[in-house]
N, C-alpha and C. Protein backbone atom coordinates (compact mmCIF):
# COMPACT_ATOMS: atom_id res chain seq x y z
N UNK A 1 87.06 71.32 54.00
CA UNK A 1 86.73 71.71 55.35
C UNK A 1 87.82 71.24 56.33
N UNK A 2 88.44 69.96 56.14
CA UNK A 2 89.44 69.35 57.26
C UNK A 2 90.65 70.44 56.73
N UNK A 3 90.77 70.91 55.82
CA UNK A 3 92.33 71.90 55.71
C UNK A 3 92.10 73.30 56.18
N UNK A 4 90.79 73.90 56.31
CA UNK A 4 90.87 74.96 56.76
C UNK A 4 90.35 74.64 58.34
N UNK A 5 90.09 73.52 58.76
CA UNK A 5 90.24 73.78 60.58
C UNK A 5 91.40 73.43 60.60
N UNK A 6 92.10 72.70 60.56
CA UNK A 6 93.75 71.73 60.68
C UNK A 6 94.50 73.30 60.29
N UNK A 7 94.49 74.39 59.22
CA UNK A 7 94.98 75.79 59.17
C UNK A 7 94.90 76.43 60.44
N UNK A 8 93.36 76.41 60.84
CA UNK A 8 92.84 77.49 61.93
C UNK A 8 93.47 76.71 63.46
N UNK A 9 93.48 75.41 63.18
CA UNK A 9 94.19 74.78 64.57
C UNK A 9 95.62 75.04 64.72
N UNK A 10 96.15 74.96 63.95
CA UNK A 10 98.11 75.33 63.59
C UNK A 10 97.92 77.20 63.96
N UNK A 11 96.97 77.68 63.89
CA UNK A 11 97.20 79.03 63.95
C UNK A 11 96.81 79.32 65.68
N UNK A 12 95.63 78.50 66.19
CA UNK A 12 95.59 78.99 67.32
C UNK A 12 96.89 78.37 68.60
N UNK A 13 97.00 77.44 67.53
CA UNK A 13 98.34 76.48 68.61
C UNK A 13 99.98 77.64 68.20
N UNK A 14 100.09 78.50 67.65
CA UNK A 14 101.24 79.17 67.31
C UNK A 14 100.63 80.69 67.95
N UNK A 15 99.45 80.62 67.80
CA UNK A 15 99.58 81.93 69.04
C UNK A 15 99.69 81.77 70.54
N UNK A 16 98.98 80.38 71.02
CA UNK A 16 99.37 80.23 72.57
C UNK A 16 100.80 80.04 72.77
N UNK A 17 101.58 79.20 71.74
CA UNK A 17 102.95 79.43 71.69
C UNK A 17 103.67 80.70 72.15
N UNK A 18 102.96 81.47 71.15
CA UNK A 18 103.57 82.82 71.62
C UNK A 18 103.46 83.48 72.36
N UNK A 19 102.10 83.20 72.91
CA UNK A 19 101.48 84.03 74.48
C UNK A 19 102.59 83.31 75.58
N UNK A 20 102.41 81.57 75.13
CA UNK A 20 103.21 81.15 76.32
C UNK A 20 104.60 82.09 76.85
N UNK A 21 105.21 81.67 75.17
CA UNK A 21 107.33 82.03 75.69
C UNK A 21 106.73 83.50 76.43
N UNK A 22 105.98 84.50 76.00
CA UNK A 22 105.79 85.75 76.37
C UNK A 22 105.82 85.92 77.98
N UNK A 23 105.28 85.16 78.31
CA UNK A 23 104.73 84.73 79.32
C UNK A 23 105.93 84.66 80.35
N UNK A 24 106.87 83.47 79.99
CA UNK A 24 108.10 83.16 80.46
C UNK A 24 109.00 83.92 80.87
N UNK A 25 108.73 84.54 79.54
CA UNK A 25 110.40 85.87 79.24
C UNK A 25 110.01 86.32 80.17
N UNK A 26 108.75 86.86 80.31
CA UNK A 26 108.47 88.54 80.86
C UNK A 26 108.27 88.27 82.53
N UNK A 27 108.15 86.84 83.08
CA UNK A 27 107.60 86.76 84.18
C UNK A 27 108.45 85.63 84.88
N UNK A 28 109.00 85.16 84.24
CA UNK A 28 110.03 84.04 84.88
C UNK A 28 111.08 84.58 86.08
N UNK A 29 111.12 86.02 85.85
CA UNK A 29 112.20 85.89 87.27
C UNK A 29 111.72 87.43 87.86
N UNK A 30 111.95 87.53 89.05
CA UNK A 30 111.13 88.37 89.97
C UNK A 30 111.37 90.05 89.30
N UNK A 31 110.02 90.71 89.45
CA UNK A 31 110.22 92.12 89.35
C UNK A 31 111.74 92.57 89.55
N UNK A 32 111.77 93.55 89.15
CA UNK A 32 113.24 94.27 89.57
C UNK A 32 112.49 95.56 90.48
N UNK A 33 113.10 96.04 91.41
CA UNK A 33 112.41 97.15 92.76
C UNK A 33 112.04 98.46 92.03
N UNK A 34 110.82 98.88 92.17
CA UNK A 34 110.82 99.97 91.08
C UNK A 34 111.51 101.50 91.66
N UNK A 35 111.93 102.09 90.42
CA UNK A 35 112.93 103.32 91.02
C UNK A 35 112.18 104.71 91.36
N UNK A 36 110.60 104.60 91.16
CA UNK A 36 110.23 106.27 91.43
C UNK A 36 110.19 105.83 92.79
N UNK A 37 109.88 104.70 93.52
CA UNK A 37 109.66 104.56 94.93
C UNK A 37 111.36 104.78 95.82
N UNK A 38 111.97 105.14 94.95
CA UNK A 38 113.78 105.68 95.79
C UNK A 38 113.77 107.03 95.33
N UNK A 39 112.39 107.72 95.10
CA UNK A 39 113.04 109.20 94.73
C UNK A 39 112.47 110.32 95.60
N UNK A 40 112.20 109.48 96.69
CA UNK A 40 111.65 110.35 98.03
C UNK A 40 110.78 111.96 97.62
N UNK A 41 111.55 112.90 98.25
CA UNK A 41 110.79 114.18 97.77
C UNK A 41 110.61 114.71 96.25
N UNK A 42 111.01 113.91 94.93
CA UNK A 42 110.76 114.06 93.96
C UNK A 42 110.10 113.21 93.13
N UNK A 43 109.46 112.06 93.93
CA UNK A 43 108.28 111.04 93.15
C UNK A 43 106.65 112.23 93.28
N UNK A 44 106.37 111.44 92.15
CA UNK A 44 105.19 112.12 91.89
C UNK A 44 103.88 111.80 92.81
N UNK A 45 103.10 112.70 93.02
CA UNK A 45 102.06 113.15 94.24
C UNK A 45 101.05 111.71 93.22
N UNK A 46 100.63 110.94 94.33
CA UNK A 46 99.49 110.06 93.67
C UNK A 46 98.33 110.17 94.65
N UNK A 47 96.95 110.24 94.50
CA UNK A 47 95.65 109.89 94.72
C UNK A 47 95.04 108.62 94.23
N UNK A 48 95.16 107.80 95.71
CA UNK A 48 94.46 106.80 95.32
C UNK A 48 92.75 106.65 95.70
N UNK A 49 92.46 106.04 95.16
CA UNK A 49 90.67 106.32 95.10
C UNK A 49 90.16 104.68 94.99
N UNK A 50 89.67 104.53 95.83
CA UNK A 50 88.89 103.01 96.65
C UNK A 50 87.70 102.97 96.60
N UNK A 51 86.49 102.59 95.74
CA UNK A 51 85.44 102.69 95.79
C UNK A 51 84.99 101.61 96.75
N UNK A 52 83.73 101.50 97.68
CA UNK A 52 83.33 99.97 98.40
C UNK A 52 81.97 100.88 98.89
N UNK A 53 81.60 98.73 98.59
CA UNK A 53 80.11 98.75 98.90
C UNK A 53 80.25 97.45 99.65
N UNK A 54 79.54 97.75 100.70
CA UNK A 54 79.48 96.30 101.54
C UNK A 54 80.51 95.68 102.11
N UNK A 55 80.65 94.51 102.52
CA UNK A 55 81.95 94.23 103.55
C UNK A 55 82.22 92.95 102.36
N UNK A 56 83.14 92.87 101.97
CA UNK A 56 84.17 91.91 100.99
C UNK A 56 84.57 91.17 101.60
N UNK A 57 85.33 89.87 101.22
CA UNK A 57 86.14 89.06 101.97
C UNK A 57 87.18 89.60 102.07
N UNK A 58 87.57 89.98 103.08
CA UNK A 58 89.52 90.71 103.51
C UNK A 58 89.34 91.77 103.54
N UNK A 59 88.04 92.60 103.32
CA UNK A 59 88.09 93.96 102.83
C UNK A 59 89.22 95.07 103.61
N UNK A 60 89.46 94.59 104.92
CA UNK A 60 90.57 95.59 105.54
C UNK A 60 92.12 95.15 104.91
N UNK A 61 92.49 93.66 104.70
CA UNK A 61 93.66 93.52 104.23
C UNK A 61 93.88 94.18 103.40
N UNK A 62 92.90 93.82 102.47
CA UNK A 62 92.70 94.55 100.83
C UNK A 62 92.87 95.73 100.87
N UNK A 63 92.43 96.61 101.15
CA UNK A 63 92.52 98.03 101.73
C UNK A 63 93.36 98.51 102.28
N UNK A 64 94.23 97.60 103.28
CA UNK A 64 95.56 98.04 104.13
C UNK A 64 96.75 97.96 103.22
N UNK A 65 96.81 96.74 102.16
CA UNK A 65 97.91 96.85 101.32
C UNK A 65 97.78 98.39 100.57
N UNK A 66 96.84 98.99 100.39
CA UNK A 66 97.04 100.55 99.62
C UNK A 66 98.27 100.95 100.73
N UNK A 67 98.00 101.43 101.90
CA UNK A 67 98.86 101.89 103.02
C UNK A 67 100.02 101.27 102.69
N UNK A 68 100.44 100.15 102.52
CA UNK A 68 101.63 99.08 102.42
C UNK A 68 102.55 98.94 101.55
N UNK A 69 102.41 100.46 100.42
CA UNK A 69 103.22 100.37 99.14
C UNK A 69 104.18 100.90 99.40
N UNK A 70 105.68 100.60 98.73
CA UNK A 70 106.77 100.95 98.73
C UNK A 70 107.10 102.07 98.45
N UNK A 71 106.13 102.98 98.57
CA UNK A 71 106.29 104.42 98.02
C UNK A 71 106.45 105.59 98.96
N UNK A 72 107.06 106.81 99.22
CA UNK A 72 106.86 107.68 99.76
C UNK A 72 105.18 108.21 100.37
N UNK A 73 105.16 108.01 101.80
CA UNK A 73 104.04 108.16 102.52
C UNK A 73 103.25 109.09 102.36
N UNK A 74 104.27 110.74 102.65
CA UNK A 74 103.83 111.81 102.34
C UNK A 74 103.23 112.46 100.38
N UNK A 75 103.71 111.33 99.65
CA UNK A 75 103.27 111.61 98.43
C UNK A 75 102.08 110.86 98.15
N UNK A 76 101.54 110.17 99.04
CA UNK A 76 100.24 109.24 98.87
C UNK A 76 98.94 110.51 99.34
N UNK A 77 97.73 110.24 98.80
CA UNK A 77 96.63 110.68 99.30
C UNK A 77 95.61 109.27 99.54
N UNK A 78 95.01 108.83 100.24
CA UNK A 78 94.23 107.95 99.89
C UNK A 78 92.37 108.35 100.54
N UNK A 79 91.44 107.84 99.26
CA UNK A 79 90.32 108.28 99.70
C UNK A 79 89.95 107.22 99.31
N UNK A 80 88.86 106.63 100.49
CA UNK A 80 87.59 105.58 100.90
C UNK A 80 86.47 106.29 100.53
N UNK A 81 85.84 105.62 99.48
CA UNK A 81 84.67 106.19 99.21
C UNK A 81 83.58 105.25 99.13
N UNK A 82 82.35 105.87 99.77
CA UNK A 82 81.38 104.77 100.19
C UNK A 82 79.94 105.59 100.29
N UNK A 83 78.70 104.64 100.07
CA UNK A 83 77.40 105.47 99.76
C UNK A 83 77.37 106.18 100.42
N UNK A 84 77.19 105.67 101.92
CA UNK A 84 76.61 106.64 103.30
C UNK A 84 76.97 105.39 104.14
N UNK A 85 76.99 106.15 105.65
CA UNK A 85 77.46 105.80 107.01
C UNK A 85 76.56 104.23 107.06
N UNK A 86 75.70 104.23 106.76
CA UNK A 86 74.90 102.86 107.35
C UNK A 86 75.83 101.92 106.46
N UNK A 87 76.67 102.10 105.25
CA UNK A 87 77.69 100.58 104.75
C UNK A 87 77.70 99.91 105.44
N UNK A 88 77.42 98.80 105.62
CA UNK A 88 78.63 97.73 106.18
C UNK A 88 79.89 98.18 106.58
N UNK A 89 80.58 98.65 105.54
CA UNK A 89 82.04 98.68 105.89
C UNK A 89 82.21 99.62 106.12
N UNK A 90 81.65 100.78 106.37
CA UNK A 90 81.68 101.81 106.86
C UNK A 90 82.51 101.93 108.11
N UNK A 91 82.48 101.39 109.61
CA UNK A 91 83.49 101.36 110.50
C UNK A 91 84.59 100.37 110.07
N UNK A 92 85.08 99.83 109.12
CA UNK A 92 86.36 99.52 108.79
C UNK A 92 86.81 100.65 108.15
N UNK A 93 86.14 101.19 107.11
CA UNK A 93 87.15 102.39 106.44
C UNK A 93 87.72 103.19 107.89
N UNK A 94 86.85 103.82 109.00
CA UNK A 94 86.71 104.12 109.82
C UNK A 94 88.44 104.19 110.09
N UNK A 95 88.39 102.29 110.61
CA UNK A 95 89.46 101.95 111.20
C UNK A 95 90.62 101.66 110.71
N UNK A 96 90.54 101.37 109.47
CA UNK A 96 91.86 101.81 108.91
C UNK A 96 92.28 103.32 108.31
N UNK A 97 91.69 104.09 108.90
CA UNK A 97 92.17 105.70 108.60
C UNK A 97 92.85 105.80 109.67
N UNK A 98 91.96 104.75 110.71
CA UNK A 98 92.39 105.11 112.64
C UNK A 98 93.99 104.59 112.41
N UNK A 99 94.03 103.26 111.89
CA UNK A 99 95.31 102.51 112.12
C UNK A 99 96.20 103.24 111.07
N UNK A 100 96.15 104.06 109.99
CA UNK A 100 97.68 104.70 109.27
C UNK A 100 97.19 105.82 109.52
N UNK A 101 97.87 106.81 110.58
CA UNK A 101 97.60 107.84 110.76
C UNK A 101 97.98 108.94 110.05
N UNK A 102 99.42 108.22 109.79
CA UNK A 102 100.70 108.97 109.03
C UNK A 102 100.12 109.21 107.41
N UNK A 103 99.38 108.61 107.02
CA UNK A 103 98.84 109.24 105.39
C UNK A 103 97.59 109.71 105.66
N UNK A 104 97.68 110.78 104.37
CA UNK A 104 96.63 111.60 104.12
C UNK A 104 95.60 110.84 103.51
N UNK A 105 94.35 110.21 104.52
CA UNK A 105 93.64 109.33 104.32
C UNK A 105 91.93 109.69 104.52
N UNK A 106 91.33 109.75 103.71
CA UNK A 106 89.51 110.21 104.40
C UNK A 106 89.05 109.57 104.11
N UNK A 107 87.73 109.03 104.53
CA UNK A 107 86.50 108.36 104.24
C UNK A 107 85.76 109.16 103.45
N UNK A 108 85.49 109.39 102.07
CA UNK A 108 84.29 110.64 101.97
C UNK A 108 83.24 109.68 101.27
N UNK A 109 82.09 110.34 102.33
CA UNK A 109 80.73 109.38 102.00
C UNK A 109 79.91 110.22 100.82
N UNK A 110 79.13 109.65 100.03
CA UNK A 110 78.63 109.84 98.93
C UNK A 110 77.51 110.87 99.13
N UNK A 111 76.56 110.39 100.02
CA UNK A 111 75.76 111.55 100.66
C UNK A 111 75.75 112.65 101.40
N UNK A 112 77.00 112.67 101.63
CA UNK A 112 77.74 114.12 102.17
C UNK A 112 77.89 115.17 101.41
N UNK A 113 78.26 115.05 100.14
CA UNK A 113 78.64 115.54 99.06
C UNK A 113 78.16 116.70 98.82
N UNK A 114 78.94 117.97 99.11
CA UNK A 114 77.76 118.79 98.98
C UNK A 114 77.48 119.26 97.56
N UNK A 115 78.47 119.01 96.46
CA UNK A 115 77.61 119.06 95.23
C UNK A 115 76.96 118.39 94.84
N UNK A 116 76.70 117.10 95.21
CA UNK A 116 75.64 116.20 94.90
C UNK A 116 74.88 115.89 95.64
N UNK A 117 74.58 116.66 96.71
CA UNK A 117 73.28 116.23 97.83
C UNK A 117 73.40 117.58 98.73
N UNK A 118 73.78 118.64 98.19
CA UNK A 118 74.10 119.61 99.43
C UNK A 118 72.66 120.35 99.01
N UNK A 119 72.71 121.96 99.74
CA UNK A 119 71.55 122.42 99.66
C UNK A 119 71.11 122.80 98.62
N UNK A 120 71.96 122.94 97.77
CA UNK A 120 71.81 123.27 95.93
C UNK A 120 72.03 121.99 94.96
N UNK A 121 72.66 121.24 96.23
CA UNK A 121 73.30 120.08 94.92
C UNK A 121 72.33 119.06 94.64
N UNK A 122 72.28 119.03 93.27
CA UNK A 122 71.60 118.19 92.32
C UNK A 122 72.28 118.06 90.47
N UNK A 123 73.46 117.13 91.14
CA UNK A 123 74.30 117.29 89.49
C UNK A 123 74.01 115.59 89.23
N UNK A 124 72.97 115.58 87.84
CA UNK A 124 72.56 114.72 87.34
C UNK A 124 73.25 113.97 86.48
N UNK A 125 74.07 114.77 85.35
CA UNK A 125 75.16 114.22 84.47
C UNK A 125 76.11 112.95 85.02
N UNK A 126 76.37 112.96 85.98
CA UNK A 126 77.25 111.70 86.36
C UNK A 126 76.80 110.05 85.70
N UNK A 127 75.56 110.07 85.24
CA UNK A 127 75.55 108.94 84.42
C UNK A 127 74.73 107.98 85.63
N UNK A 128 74.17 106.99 85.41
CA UNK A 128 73.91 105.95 86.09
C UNK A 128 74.38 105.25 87.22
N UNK A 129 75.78 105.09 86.75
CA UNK A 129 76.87 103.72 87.33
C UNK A 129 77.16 104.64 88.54
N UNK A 130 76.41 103.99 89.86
CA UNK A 130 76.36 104.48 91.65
C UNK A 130 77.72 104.37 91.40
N UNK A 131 78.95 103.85 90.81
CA UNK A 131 80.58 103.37 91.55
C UNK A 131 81.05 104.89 91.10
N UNK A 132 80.49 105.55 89.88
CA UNK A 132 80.71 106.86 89.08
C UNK A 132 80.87 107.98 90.21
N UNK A 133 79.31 107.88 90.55
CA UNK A 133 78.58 108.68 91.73
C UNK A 133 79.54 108.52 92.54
N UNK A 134 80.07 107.58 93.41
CA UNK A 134 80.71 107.08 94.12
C UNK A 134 81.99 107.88 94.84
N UNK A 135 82.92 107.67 93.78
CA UNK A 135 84.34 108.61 93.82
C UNK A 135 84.15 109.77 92.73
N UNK A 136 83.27 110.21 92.78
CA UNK A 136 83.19 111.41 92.04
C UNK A 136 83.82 112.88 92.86
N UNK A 137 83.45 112.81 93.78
CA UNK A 137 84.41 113.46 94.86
C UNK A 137 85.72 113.37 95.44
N UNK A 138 86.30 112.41 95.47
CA UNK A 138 87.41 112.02 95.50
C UNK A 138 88.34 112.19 94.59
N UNK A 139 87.89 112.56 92.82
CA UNK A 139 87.97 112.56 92.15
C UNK A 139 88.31 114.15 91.44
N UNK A 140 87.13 114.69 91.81
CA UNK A 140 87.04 116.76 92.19
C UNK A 140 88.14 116.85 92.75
N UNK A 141 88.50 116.01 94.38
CA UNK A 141 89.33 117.38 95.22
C UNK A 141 90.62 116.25 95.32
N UNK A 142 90.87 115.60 94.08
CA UNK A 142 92.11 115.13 94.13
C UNK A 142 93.64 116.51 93.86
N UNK A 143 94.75 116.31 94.22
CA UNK A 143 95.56 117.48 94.01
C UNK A 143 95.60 117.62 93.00
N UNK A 144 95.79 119.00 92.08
CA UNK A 144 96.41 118.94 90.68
C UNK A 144 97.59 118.54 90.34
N UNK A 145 97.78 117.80 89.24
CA UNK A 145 98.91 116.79 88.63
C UNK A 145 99.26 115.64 89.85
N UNK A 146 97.95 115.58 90.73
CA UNK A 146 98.45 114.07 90.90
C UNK A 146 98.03 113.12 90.13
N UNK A 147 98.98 111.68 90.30
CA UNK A 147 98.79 110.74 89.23
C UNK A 147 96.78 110.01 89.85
N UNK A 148 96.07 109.97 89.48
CA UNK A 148 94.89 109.18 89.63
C UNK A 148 94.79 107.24 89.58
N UNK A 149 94.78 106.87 90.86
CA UNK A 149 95.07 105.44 90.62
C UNK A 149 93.47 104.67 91.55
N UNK A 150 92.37 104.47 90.63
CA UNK A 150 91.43 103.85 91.27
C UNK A 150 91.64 102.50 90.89
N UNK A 151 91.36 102.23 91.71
CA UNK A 151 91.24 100.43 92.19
C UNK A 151 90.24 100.04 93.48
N UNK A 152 89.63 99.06 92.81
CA UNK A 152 88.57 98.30 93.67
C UNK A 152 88.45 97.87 95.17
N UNK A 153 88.28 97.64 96.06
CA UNK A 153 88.33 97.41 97.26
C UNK A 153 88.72 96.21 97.39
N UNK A 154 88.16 95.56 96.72
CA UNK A 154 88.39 93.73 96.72
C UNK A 154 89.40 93.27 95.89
N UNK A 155 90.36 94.62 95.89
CA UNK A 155 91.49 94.32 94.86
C UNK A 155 92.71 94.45 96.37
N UNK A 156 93.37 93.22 96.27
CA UNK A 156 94.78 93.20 97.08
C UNK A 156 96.37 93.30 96.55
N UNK A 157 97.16 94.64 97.09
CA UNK A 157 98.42 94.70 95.84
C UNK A 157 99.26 94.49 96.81
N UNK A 158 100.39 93.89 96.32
CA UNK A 158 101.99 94.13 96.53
C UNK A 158 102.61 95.18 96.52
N UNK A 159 103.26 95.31 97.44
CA UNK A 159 104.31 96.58 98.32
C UNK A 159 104.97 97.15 96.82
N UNK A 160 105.01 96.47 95.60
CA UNK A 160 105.75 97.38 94.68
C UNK A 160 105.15 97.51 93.58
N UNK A 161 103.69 96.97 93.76
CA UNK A 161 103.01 97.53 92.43
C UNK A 161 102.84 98.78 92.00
N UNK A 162 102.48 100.23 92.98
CA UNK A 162 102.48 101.20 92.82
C UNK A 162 103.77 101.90 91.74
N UNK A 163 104.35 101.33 92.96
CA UNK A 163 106.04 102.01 92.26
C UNK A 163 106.10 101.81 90.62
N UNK A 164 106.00 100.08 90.51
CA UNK A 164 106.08 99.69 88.87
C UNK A 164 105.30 100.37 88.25
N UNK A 165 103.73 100.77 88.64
CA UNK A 165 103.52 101.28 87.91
C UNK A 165 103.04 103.24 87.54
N UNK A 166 103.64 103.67 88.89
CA UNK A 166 104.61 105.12 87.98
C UNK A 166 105.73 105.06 87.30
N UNK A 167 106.67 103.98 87.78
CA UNK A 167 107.29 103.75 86.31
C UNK A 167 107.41 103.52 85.24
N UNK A 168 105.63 103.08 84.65
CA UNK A 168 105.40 102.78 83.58
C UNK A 168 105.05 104.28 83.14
N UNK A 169 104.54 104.98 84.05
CA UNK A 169 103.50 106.04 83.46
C UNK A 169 104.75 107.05 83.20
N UNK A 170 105.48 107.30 83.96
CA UNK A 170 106.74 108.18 84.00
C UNK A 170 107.82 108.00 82.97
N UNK A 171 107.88 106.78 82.54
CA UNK A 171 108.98 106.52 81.70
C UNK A 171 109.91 106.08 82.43
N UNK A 172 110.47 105.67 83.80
CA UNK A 172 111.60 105.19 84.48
C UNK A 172 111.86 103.92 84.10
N UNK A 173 112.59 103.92 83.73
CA UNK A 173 113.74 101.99 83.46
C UNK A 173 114.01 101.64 84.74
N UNK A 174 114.44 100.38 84.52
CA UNK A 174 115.63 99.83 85.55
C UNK A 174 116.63 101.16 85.80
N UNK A 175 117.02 101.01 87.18
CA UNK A 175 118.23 102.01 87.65
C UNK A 175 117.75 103.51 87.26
N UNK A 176 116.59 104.42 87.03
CA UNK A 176 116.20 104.89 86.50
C UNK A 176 116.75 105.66 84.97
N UNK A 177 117.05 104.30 84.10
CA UNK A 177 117.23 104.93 82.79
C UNK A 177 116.04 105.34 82.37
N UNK A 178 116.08 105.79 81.20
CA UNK A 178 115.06 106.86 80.58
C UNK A 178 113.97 105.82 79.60
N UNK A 179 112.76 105.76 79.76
CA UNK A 179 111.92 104.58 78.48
C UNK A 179 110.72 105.42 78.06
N UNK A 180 110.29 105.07 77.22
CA UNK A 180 108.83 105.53 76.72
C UNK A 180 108.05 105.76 77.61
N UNK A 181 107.32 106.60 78.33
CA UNK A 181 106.29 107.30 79.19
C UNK A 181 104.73 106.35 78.50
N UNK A 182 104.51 105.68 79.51
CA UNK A 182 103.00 105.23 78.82
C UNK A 182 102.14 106.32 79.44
N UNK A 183 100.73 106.59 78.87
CA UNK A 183 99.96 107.56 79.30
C UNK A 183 98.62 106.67 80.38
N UNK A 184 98.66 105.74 80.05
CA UNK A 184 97.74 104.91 80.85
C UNK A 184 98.02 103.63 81.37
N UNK A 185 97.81 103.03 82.72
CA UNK A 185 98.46 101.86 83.23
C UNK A 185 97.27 101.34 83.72
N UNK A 186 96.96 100.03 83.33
CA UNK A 186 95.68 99.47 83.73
C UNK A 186 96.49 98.27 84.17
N UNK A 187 96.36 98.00 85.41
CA UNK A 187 96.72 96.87 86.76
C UNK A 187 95.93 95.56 85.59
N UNK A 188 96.68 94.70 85.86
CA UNK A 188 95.40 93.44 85.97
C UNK A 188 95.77 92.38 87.23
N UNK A 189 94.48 92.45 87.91
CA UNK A 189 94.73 91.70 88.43
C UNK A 189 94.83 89.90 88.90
N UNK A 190 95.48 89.27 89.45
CA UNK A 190 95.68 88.37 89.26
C UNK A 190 94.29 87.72 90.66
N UNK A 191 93.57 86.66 90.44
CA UNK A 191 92.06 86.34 91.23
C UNK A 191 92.15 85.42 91.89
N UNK A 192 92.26 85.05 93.00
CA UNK A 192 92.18 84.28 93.81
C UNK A 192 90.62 83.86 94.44
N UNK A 193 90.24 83.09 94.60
CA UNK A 193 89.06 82.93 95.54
C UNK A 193 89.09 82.67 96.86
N UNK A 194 88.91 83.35 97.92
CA UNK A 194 89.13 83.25 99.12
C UNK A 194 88.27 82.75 99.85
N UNK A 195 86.73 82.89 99.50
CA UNK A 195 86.18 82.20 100.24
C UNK A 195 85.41 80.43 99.47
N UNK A 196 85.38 79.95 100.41
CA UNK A 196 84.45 78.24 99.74
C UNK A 196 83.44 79.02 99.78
N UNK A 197 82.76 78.95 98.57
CA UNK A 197 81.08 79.20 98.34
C UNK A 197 80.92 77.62 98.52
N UNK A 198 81.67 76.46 98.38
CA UNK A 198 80.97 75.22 97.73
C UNK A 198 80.79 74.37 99.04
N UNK A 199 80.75 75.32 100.54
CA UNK A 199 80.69 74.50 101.72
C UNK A 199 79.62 75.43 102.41
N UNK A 200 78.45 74.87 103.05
CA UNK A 200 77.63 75.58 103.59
C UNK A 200 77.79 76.47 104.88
């Protein structure tokens, strides 16, 4: 029994090893600027899609960094999607559509919908999960072959995450050499806690 944990311990201590250096290599020195965000009228059309419920901590910062990416303005779409007008955050989406005028930005509320609440609409298939329901519309009247990038409300990005990651999806290198096209880019994000729960 002591040689096969003392095995299984040498094995989990040689994989954090390897997560570590991984870690290092890949993150030790700053992004490099990503290149679809220098290709002005020939970067690809993206729809971003914001689901929110309720008022978050930062929820407008959080929300304003979408506006704040290093990317061509006119190739952004961005849609706020939210149950109905009584949200909470309902007059922030409001006001940050008010404050970037310059992107193609809507609020579309869930109960508006006229395929899902209009005078005929009653489309049940959407499954359970209200966040589904949610941007399901946003989702319909996104452009064709734009790239689809949902992310959370209570999610806050950097001015060049976008970019990095149509360059993942696109295949762009450094300097835009040519790399493997990934078909799917899932963000992770990194969590901060902003507010003290542990103070009354």
């Amino acid at each position: 029994v002591a040689v096969i944990c003392l095995i299984w311990t040498v094995a989990v201590v040689v994989v954090q090893g390897i997560g570590i250096a991984a870690i290092f290599r890949h993150f030790s020195r700053a992004a490099s600027p990503p290149f679809s965000s220098k290709l002005a009228q020939d970067a690809p059309s993206i729809t971003i899609i914001r689901p929110v419920k309720g008022l978050e901590p930062r929820l407008y910062e959080c929300i304003a960094s979408t506006f704040q990416q290093d990317y061509p303005a006119d190739k952004l779409s961005v849609r706020l999607c939210v149950e109905d007008e009584t949200d909470p955050a309902y007059p922030v989406l409001q006001k940050l559509v008010h404050d970037f005028p310059s992107f193609d930005a809507q609020v579309l509320v869930e109960s508006r919908d006229p395929i899902l609440h209009g005078t005929k609409g009653c489309v049940d298939n959407l499954g359970p999960n209200p966040k589904v329901r949610n941007i399901s519309r946003a989702y319909r009247e996104a452009r064709e072959g734009d790239i689809i990038w949902i992310i959370d409300c209570n999610v806050w990005v950097a001015s060049g995450v976008l970019g990095r990651m149509v360059d993942k999806l696109m295949g762009y290198g450094p300097a835009g050499t040519s790399t493997t096209p990934y078909k799917f880019v899932h963000q992770m994000p990194l969590v901060v806690d902003v507010v003290d729960y542990s103070r009354p």
